[in-house]
C-alpha atoms as a PDB file:
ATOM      1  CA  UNK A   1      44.458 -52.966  71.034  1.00  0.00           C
ATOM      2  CA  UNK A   2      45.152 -55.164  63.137  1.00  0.00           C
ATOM      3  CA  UNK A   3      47.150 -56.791  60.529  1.00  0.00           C
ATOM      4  CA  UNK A   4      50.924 -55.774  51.701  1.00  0.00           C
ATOM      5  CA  UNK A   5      56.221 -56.247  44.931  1.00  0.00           C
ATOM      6  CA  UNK A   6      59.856 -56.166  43.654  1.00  0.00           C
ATOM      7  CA  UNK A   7      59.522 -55.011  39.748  1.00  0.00           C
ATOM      8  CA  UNK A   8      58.000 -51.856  41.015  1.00  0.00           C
ATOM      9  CA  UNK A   9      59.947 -51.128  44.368  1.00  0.00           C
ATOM     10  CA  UNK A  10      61.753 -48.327  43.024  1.00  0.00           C
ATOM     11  CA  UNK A  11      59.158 -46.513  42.084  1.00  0.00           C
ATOM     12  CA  UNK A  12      57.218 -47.059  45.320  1.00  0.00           C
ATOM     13  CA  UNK A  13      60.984 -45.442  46.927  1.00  0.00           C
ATOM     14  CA  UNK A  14      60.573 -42.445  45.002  1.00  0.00           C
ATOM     15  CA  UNK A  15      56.697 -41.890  45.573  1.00  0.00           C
ATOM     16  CA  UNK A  16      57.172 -43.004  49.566  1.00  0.00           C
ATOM     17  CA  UNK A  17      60.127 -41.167  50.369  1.00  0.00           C
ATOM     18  CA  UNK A  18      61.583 -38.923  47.763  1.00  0.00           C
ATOM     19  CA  UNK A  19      64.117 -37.743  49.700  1.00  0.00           C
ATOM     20  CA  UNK A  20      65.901 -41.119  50.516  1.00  0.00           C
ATOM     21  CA  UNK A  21      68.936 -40.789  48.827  1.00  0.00           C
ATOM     22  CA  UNK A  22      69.203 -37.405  50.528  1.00  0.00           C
ATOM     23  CA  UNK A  23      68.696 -39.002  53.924  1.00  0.00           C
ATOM     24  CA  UNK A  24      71.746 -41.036  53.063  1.00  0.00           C
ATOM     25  CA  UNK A  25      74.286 -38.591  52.786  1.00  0.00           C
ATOM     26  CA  UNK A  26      72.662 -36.715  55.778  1.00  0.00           C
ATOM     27  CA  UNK A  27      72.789 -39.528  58.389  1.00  0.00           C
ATOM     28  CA  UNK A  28      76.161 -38.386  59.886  1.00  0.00           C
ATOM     29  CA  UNK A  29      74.988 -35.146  60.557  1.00  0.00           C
ATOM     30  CA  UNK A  30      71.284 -36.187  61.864  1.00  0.00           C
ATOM     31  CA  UNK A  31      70.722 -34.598  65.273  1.00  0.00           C
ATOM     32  CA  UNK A  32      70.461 -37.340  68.206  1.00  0.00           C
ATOM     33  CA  UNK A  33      67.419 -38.732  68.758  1.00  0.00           C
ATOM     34  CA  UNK A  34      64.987 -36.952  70.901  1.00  0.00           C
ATOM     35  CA  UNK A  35      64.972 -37.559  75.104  1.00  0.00           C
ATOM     36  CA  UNK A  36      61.093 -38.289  74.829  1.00  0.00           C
ATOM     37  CA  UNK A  37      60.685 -41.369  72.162  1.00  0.00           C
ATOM     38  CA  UNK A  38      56.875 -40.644  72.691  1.00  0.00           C
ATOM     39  CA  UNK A  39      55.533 -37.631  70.291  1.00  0.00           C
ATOM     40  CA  UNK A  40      52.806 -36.402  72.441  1.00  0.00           C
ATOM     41  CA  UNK A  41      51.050 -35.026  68.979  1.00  0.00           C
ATOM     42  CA  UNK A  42      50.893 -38.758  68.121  1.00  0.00           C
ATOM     43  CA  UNK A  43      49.856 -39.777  71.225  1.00  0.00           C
ATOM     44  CA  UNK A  44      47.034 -37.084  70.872  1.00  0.00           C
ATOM     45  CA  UNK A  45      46.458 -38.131  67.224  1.00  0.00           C
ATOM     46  CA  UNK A  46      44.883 -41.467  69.189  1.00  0.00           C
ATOM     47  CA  UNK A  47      43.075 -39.723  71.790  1.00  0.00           C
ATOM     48  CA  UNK A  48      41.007 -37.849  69.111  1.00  0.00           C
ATOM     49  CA  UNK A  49      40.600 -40.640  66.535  1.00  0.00           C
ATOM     50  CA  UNK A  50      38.867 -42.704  69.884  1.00  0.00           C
ATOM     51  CA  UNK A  51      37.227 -39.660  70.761  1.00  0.00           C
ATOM     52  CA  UNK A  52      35.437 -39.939  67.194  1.00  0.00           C
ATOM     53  CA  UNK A  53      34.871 -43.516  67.171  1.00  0.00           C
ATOM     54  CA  UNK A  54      33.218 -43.582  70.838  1.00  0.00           C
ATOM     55  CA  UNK A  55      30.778 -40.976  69.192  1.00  0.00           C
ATOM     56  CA  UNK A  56      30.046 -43.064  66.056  1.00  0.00           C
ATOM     57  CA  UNK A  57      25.629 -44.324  67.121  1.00  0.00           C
ATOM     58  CA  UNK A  58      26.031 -46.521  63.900  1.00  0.00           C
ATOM     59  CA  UNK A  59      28.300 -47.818  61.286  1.00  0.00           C
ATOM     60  CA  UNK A  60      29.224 -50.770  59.538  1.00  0.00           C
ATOM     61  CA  UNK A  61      33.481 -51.614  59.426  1.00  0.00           C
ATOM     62  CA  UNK A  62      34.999 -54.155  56.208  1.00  0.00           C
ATOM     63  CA  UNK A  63      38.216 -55.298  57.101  1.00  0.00           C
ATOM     64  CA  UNK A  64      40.794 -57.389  54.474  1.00  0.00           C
ATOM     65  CA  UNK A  65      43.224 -59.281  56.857  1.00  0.00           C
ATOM     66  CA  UNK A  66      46.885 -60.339  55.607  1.00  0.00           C
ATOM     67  CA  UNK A  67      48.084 -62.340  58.514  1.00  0.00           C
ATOM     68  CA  UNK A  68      51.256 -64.613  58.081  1.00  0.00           C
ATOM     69  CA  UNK A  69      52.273 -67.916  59.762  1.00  0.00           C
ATOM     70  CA  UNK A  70      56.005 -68.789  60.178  1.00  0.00           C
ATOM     71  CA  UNK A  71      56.817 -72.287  60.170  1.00  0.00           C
ATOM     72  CA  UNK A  72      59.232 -73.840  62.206  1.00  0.00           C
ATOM     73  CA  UNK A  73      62.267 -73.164  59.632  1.00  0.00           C
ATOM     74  CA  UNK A  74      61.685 -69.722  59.787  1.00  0.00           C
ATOM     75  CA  UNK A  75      59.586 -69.816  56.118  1.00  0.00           C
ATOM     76  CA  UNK A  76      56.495 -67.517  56.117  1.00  0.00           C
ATOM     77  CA  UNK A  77      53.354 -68.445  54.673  1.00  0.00           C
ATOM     78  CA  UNK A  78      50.391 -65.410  53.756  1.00  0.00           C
ATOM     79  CA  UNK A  79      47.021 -66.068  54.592  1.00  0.00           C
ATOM     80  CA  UNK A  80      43.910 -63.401  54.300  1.00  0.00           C
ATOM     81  CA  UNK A  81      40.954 -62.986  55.694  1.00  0.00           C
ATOM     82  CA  UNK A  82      37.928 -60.790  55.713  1.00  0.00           C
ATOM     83  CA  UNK A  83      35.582 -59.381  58.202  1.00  0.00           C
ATOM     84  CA  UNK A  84      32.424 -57.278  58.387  1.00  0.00           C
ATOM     85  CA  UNK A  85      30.853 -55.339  61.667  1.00  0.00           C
ATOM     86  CA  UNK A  86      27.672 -54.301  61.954  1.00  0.00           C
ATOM     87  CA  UNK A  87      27.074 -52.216  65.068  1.00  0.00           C
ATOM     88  CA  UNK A  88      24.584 -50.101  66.677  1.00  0.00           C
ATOM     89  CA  UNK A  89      24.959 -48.318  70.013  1.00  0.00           C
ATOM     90  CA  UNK A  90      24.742 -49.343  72.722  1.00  0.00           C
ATOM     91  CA  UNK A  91      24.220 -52.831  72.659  1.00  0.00           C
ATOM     92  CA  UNK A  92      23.821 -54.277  69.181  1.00  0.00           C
ATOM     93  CA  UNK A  93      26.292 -55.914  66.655  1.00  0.00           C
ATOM     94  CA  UNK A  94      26.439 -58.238  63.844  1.00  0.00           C
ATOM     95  CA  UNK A  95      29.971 -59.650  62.609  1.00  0.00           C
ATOM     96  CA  UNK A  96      30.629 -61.706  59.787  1.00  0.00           C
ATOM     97  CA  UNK A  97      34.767 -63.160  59.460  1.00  0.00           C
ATOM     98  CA  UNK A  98      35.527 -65.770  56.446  1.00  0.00           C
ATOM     99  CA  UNK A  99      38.267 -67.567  54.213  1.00  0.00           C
ATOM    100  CA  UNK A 100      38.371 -69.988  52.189  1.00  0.00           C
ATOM    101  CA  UNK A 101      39.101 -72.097  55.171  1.00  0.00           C
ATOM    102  CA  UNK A 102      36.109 -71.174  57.686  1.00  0.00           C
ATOM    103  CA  UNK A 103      33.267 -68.768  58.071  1.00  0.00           C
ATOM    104  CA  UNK A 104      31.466 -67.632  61.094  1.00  0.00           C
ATOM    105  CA  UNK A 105      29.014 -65.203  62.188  1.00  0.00           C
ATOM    106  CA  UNK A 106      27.755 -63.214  65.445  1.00  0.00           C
ATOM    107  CA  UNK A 107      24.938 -62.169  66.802  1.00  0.00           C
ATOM    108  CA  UNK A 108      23.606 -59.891  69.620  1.00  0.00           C
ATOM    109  CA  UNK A 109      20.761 -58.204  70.149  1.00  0.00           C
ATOM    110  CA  UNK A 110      21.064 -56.763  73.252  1.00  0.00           C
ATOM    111  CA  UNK A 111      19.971 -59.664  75.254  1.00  0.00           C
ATOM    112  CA  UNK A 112      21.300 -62.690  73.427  1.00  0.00           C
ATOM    113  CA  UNK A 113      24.828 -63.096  72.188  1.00  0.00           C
ATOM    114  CA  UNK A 114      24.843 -66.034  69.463  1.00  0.00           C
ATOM    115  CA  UNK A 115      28.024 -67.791  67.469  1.00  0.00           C
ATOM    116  CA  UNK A 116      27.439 -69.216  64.788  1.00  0.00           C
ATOM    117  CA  UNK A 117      29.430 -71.700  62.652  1.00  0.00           C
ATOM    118  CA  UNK A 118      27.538 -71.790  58.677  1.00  0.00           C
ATOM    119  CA  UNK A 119      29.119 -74.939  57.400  1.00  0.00           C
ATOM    120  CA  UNK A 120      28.458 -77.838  60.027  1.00  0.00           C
ATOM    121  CA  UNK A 121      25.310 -75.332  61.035  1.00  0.00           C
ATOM    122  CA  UNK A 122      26.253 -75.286  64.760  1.00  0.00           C
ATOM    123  CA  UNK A 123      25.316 -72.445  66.866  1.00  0.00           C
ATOM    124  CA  UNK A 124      26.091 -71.807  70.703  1.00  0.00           C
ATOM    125  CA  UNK A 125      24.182 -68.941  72.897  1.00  0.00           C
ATOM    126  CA  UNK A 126      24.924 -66.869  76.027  1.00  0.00           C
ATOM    127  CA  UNK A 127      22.441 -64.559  77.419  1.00  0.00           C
ATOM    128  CA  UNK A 128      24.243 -61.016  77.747  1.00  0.00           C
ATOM    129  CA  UNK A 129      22.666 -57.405  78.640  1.00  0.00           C
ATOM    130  CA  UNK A 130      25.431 -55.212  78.481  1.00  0.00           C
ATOM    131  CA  UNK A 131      27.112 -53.194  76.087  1.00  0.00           C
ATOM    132  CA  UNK A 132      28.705 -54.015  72.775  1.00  0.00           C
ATOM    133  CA  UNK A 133      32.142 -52.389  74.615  1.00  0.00           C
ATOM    134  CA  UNK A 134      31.354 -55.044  77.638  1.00  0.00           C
ATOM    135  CA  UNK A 135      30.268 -57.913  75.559  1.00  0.00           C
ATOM    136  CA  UNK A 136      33.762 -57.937  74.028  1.00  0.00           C
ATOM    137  CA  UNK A 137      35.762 -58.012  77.596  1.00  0.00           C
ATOM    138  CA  UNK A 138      33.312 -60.750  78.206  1.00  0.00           C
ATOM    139  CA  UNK A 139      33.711 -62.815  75.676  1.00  0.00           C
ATOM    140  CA  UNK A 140      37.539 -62.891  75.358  1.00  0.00           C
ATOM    141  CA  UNK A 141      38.006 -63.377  79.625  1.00  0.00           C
ATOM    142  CA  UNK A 142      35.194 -65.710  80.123  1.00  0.00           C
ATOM    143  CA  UNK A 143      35.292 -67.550  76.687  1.00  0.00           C
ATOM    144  CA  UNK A 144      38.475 -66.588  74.380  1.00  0.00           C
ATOM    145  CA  UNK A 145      35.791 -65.702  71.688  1.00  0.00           C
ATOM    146  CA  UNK A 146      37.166 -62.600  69.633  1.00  0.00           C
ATOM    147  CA  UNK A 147      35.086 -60.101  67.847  1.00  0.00           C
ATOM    148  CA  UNK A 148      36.536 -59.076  64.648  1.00  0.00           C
ATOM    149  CA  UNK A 149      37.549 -55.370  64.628  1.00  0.00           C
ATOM    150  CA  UNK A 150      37.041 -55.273  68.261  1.00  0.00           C
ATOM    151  CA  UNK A 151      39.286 -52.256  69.040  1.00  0.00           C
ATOM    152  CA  UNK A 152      36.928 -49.928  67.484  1.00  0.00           C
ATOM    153  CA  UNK A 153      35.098 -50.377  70.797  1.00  0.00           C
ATOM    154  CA  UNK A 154      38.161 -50.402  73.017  1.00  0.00           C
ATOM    155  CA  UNK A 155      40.050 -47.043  71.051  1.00  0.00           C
ATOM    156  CA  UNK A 156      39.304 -44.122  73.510  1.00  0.00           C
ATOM    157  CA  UNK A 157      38.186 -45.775  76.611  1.00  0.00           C
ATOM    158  CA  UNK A 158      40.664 -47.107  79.490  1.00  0.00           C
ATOM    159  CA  UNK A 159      40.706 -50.430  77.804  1.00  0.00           C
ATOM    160  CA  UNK A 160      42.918 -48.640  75.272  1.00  0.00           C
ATOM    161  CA  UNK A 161      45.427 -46.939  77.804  1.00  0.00           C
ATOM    162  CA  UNK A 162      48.037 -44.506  75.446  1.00  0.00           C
ATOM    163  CA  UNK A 163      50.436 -44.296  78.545  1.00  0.00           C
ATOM    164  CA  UNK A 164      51.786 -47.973  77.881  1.00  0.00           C
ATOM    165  CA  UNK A 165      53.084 -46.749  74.742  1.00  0.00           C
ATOM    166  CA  UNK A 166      56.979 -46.918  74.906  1.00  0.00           C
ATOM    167  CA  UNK A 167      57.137 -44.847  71.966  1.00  0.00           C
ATOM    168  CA  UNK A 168      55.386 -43.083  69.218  1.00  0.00           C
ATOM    169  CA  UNK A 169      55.966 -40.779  65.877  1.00  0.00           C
ATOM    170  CA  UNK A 170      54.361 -39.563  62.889  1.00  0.00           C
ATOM    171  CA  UNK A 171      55.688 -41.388  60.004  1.00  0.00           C
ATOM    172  CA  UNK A 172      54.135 -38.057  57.547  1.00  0.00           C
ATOM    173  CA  UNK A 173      50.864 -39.235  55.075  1.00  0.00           C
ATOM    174  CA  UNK A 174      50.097 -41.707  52.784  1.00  0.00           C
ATOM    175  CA  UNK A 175      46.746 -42.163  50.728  1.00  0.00           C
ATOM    176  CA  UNK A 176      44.430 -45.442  51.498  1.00  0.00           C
ATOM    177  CA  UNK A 177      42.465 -45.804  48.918  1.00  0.00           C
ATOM    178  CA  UNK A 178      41.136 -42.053  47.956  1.00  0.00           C
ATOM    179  CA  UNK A 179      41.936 -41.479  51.864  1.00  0.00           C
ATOM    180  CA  UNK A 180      44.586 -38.967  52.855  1.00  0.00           C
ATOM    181  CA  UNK A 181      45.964 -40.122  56.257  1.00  0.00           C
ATOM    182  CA  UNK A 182      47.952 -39.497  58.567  1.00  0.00           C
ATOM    183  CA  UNK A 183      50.338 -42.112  59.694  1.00  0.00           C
ATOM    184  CA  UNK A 184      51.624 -42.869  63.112  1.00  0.00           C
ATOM    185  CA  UNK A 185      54.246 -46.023  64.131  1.00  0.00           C
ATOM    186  CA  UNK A 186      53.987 -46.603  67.712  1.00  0.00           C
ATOM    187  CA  UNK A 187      56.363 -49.268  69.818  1.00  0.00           C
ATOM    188  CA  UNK A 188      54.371 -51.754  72.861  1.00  0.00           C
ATOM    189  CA  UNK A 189      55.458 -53.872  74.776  1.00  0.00           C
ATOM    190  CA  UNK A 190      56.643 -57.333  71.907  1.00  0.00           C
ATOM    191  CA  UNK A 191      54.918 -54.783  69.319  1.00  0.00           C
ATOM    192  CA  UNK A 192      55.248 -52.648  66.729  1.00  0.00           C
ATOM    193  CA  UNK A 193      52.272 -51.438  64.960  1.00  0.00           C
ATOM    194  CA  UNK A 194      51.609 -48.435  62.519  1.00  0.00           C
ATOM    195  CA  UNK A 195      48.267 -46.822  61.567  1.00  0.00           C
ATOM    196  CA  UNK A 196      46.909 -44.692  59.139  1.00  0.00           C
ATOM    197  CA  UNK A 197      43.779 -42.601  60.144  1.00  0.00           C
ATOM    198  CA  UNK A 198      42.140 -40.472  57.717  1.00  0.00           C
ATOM    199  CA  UNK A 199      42.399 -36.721  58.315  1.00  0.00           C
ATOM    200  CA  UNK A 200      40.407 -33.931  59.104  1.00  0.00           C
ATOM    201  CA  UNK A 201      37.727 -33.227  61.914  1.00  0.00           C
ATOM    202  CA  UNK A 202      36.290 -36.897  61.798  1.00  0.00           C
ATOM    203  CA  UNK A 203      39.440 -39.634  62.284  1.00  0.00           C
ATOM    204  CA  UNK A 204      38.837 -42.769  61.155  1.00  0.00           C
ATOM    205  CA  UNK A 205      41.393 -45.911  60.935  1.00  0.00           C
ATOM    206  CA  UNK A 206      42.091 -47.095  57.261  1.00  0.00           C
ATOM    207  CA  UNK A 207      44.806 -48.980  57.748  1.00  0.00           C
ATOM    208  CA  UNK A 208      46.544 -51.036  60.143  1.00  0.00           C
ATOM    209  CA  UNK A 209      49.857 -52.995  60.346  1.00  0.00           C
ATOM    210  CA  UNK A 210      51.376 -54.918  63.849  1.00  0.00           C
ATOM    211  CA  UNK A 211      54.518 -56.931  63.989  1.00  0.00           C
ATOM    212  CA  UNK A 212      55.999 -59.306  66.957  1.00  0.00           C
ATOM    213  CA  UNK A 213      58.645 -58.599  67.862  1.00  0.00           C
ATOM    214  CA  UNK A 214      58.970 -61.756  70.103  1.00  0.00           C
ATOM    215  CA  UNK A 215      59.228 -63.841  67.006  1.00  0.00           C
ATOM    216  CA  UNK A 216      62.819 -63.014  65.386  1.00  0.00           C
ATOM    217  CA  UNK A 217      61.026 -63.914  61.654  1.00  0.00           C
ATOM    218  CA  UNK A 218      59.156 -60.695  62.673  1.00  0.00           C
ATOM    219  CA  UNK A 219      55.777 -61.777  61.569  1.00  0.00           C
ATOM    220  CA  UNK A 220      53.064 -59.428  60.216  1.00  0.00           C
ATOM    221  CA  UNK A 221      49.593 -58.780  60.069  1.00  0.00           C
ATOM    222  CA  UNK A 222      47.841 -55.964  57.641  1.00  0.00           C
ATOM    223  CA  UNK A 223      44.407 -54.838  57.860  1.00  0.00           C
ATOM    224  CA  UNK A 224      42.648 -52.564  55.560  1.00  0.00           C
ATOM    225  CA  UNK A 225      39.655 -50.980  56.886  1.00  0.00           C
ATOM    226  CA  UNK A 226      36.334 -49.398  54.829  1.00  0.00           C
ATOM    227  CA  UNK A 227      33.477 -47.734  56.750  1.00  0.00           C
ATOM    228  CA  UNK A 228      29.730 -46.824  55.916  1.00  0.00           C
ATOM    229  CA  UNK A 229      28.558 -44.253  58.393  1.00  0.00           C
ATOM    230  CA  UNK A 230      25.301 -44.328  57.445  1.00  0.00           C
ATOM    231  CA  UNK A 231      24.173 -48.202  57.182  1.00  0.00           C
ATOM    232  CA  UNK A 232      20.930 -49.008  57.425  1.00  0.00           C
ATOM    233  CA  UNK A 233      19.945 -51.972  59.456  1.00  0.00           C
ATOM    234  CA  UNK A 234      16.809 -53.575  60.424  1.00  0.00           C
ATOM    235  CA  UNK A 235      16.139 -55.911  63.584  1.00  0.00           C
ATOM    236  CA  UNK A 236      16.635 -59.007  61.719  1.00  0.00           C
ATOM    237  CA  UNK A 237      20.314 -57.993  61.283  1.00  0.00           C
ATOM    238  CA  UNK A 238      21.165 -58.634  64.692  1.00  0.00           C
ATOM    239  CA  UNK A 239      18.683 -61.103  65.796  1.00  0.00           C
ATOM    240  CA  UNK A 240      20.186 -64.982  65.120  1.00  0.00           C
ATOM    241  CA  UNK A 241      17.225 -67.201  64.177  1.00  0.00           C
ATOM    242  CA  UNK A 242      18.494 -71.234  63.878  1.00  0.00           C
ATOM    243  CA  UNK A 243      18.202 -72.010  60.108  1.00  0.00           C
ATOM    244  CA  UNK A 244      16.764 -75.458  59.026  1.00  0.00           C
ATOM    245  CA  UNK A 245      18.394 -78.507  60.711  1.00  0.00           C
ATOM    246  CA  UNK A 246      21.006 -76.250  63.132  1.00  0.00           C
ATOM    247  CA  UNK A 247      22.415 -78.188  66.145  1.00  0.00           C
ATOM    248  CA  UNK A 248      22.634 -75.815  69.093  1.00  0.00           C
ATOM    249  CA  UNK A 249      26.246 -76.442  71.338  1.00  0.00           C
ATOM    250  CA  UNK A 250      27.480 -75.190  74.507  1.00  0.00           C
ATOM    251  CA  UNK A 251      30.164 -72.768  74.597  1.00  0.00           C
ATOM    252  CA  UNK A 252      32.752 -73.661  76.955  1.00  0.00           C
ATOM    253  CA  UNK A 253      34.001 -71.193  79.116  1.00  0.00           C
ATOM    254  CA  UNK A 254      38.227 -71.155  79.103  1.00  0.00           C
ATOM    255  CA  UNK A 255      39.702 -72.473  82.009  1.00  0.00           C
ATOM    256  CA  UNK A 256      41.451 -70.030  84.405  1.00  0.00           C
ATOM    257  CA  UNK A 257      45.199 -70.309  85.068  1.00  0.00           C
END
């Protein structure tokens, strides 16, 4: 298979869940939960939002990060991030991740996957002639190189399995932006993670939150997701050429356990 005040917090209660107080008095008499923990309408709710994705030719994907770091006594510090994906099917992407720490970019063109790093201009090249689905195994197994956004190639294939999903419910809607979605929490494994997919006949993810749970501080990271379905692109925006004075590197591959 990611990753957002107190003055206005009740306000956000009564907007998010207007029946909390109600849910208060009503705990003692709540039925018991449910044999199945896995709602196979949110399991399905997964299928069809990969369904749509694996039938996207073309689009372009902004992500804002929020990740957080906890430091050894247990404070957490907030860091973000942002991200852009170009892709074209099947074998074509451009990706663009910076802060105000680091920026890099990616290229491949369908026969030439390029990394680039802006600021000491290095740049390090594999030849690649697969897919932009297979270029992303290959690149995190051969070289621990992650593409940003990468599960919107993985969602509704078998490198997304739903059956190792210990459990999963609709959590009811919430907007995104001017997006109505639907929103799902799922359990995995050390993981929680929720997301919010837009609804209707074309499901898209907006939003998406995961937290470890093998850290007890229970770190988080938030990602909010925009999409342009109609991008237009032009050779150029997937083909790397070295600007003036680049050094070219090799990437090393990671070394197998």
């Amino acid at each position: 298979m990611n990753s957002r005040k107190l003055s206005t917090l009740l306000m956000v209660l009564s907007l998010a869940a207007p029946a909390v107080y109600g849910q208060a008095a009503a705990a003692a008499s709540a039925p018991a939960p449910a044999a199945n923990p896995v709602d196979p309408a949110s399991i399905q709710a997964l299928k069809d939002m990969g369904a749509h994705l694996q039938s996207l030719n073309r689009f372009r994907a902004s992500s804002t990060l929020t990740g957080e770091r906890v430091l050894t006594d247990g404070q957490k510090l907030q860091h973000i991030a942002y991200a852009t994906l170009d892709a074209e099917r099947p074998n074509k992407l451009h990706a663009r991740m910076w802060s105000a720490r680091s920026e890099r970019q990616l290229f491949f063109d369908g026969k030439t996957f390029t990394i680039f790093v802006p600021a000491p201009k290095y740049y390090s090249q594999v030849e690649f002639s697969g897919t932009n689905a297979e270029l992303v195994d290959r690149l995190e197994q051969r070289f621990g190189v992650e593409i940003p956004l990468s599960d919107l190639f993985k969602w509704g294939t078998p490198a997304a399995p739903v059956d190792k999903i210990d459990s999963a419910m609709n959590a009811g809607q919430d907007f995104v932006g001017d997006d109505l979605c639907d929103h799902y929490a799922f359990r995995q494994g050390n993981f929680d993670w929720q997301i919010w997919i837009t609804t209707g006949s074309k499901p898209l993810p907006r939003k998406l939150v995961i937290t470890s749970r093998a850290d007890e501080a229970r770190p988080q990271s938030v990602s909010i997701i925009d999409w342009n379905l109609k991008p237009t692109f032009s050779a150029s925006t997937f083909r790397f050429t070295p600007p003036k004075g680049a050094t070219k590197i090799e990437i090393v591959p990671v070394k197998s356990k």
